[in-house]
Protein backbone atom coordinates (compact mmCIF):
# COMPACT_ATOMS: atom_id res chain seq x y z
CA UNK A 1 12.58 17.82 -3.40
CA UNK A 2 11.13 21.44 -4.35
CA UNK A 3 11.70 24.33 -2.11
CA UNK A 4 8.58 24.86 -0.42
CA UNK A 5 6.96 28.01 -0.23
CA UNK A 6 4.01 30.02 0.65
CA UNK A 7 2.07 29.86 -1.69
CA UNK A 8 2.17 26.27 -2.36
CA UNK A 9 -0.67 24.25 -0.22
CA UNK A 10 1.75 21.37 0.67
CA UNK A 11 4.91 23.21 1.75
CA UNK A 12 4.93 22.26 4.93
CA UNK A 13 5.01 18.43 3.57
CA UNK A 14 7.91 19.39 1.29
CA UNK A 15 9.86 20.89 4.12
CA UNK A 16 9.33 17.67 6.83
CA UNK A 17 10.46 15.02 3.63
CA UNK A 18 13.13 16.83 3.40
CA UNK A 19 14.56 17.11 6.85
CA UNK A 20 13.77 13.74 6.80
CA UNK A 21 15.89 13.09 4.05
CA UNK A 22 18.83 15.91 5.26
CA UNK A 23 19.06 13.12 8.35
CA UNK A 24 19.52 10.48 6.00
CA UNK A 25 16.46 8.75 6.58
CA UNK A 26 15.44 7.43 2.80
CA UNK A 27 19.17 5.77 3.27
CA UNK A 28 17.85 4.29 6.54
CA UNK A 29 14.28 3.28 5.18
CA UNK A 30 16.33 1.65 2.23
CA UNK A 31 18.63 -0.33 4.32
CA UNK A 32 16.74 -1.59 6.53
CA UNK A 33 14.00 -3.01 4.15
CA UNK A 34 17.13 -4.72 2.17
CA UNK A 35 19.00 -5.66 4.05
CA UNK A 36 17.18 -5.53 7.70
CA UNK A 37 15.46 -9.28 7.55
CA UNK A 38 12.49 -9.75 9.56
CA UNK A 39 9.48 -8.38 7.48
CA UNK A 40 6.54 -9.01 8.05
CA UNK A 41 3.22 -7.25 6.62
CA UNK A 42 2.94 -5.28 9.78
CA UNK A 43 6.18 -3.84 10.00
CA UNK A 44 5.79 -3.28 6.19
CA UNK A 45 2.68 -1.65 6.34
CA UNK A 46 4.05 0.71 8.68
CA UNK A 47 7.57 1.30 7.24
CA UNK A 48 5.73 2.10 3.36
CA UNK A 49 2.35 3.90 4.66
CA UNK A 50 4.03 7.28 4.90
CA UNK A 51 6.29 7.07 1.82
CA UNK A 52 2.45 6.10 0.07
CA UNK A 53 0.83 9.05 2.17
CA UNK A 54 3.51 11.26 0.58
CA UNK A 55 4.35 10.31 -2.84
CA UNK A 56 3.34 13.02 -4.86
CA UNK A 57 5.44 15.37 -3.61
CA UNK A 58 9.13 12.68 -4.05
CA UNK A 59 11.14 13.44 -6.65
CA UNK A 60 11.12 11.00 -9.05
CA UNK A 61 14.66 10.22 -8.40
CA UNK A 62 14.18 9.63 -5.23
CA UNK A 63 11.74 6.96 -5.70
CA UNK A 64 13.50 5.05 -8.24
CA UNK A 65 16.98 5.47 -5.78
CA UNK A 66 15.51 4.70 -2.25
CA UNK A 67 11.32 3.63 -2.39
CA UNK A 68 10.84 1.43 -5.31
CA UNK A 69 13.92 -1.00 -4.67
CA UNK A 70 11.82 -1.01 -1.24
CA UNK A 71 8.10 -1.92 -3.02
CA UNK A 72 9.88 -3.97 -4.93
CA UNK A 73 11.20 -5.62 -2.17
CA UNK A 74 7.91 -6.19 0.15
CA UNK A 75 6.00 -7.61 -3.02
CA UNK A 76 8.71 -10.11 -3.02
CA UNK A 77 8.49 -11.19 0.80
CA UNK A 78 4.26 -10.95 0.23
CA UNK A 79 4.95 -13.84 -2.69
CA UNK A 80 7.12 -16.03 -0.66
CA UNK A 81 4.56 -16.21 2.19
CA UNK A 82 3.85 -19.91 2.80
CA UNK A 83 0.69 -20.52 3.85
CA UNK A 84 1.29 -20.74 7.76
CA UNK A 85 2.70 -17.76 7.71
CA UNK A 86 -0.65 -16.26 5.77
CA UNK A 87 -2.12 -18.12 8.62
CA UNK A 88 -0.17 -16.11 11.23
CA UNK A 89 -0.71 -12.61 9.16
CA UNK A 90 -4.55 -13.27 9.07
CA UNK A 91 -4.94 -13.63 12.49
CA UNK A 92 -3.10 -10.20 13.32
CA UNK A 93 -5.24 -8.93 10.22
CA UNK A 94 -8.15 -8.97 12.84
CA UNK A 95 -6.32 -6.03 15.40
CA UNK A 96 -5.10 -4.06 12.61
CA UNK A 97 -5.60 -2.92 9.24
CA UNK A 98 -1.99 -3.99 7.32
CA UNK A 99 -2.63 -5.69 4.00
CA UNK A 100 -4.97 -3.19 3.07
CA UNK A 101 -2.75 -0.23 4.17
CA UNK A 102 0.58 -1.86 2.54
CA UNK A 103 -1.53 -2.12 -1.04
CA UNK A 104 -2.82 1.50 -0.86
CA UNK A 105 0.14 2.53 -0.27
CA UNK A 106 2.15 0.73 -2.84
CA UNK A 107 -0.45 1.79 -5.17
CA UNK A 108 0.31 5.35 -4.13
CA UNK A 109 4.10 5.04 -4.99
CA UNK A 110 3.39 2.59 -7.85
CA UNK A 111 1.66 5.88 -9.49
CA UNK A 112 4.02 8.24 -9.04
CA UNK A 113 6.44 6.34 -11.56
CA UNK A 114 5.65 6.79 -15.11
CA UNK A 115 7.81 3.31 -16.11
CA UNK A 116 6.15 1.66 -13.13
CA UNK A 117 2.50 1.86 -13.90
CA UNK A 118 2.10 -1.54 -15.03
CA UNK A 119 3.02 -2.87 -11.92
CA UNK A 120 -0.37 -1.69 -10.52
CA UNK A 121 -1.98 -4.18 -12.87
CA UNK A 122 0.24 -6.96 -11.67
CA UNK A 123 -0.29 -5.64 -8.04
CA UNK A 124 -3.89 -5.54 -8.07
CA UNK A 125 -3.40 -9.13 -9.68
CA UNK A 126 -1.38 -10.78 -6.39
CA UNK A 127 -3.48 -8.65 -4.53
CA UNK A 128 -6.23 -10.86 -5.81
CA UNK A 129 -4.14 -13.85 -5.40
CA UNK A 130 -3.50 -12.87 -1.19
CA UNK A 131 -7.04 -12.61 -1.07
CA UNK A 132 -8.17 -15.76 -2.57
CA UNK A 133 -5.30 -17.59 -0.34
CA UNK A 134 -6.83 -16.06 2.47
CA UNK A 135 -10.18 -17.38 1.22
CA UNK A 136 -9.14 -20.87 1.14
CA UNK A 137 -6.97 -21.43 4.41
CA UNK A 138 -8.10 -18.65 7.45
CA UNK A 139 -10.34 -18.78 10.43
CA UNK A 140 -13.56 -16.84 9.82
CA UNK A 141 -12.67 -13.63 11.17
CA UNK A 142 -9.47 -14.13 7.95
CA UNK A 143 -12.35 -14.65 5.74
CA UNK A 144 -14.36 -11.43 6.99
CA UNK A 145 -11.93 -9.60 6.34
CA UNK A 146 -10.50 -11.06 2.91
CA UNK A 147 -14.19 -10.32 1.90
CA UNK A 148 -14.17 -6.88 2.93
CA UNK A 149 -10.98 -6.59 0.56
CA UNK A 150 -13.10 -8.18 -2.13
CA UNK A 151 -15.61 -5.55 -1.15
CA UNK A 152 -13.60 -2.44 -1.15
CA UNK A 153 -12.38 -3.75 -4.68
CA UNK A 154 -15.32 -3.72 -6.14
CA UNK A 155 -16.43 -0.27 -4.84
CA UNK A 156 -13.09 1.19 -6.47
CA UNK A 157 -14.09 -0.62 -9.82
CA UNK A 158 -17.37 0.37 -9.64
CA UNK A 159 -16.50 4.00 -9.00
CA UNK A 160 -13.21 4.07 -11.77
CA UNK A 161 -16.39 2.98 -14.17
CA UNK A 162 -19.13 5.42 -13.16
CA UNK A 163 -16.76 8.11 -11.74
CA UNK A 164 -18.48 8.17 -8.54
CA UNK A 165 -16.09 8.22 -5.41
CA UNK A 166 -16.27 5.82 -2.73
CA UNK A 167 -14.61 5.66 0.52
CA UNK A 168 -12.82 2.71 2.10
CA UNK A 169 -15.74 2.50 4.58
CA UNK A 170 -18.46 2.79 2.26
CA UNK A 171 -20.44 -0.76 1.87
CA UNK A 172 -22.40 -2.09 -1.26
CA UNK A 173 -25.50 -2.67 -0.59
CA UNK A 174 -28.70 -2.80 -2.97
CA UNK A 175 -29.29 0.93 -2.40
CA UNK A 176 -25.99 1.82 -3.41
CA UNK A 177 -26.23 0.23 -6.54
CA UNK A 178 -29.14 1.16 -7.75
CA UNK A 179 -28.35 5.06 -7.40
């Protein structure tokens, strides 16, 4: 990474990724999403969220070396989810917020990688896919919040359209549209 400095707003961020990297932790991160076993969206959710939350200031080589093999990875376990296991995910959906965070954050990292792009398309796409699974096999409280997915998609549509910015917690409603 860049040697952080003064002047540069971010610094501080620069300097903790890279202690955590001078302790080998990318090495760690990568090993134990490949080889580690056991992932589920919560623990991938919280092992990606602060590589997303910090992706624009990784070095492109060290996304391609240690993160994207990773993202890469966690789409792959998110595709062979049978639908028990969906099941099983949706009902922890309701205490926490973990698809959503894992997909914001992939998105995050998916950006950062000018050969990667397309693979927000095609992310956005399964994302689609999880949602509509959801749709068809949870309880209701799986449904709520597959809906509010739906939901926050369309806000970030809308907004990419009409330039207007929208947070995650911002609802639709009739007198949103109309302004």
């Amino acid at each position: 990474l860049p040697i952080s400095g003064e002047q540069k707003p971010k610094g501080w961020l620069i300097d903790l990724v890279n202690a955590f990297g001078s302790y080998d932790g990318f090495e760690v991160f990568r090993k134990r999403v490949l080889e580690g076993g056991n992932l589920n969206v919560q623990i991938m959710a919280a092992l990606i969220r602060p590589f997303g939350g910090c992706a624009e200031v990784l070095t492109l080589g060290c996304l391609r070396k240690y993160v994207m093999p990773c993202a890469d990875r966690m789409l792959d376990v998110l595709e062979g989810l049978t639908d028990d296991d969906l099941k099983k995910e949706a009902k922890n959906e309701a205490k926490n917020d973990a698809f959503p965070s894992l997909f914001r954050s992939l998105r995050c990292l998916y950006r950062c990688d000018p050969d990667r792009k397309e693979m927000i398309q095609k992310m956005e796409e399964f994302r689609m896919k999880i949602i509509l699974r959801l749709l068809q096999i949870s309880s209701f409280s799986g449904k709520m919040n597959a809906l509010n997915e739906v939901n926050k998609m369309v806000l970030s549509s809308f907004s990419a359209s009409y330039g207007r910015q929208y947070d995650d917690e911002e609802s639709v409603g009739p007198e949103t549209l109309v302004s």
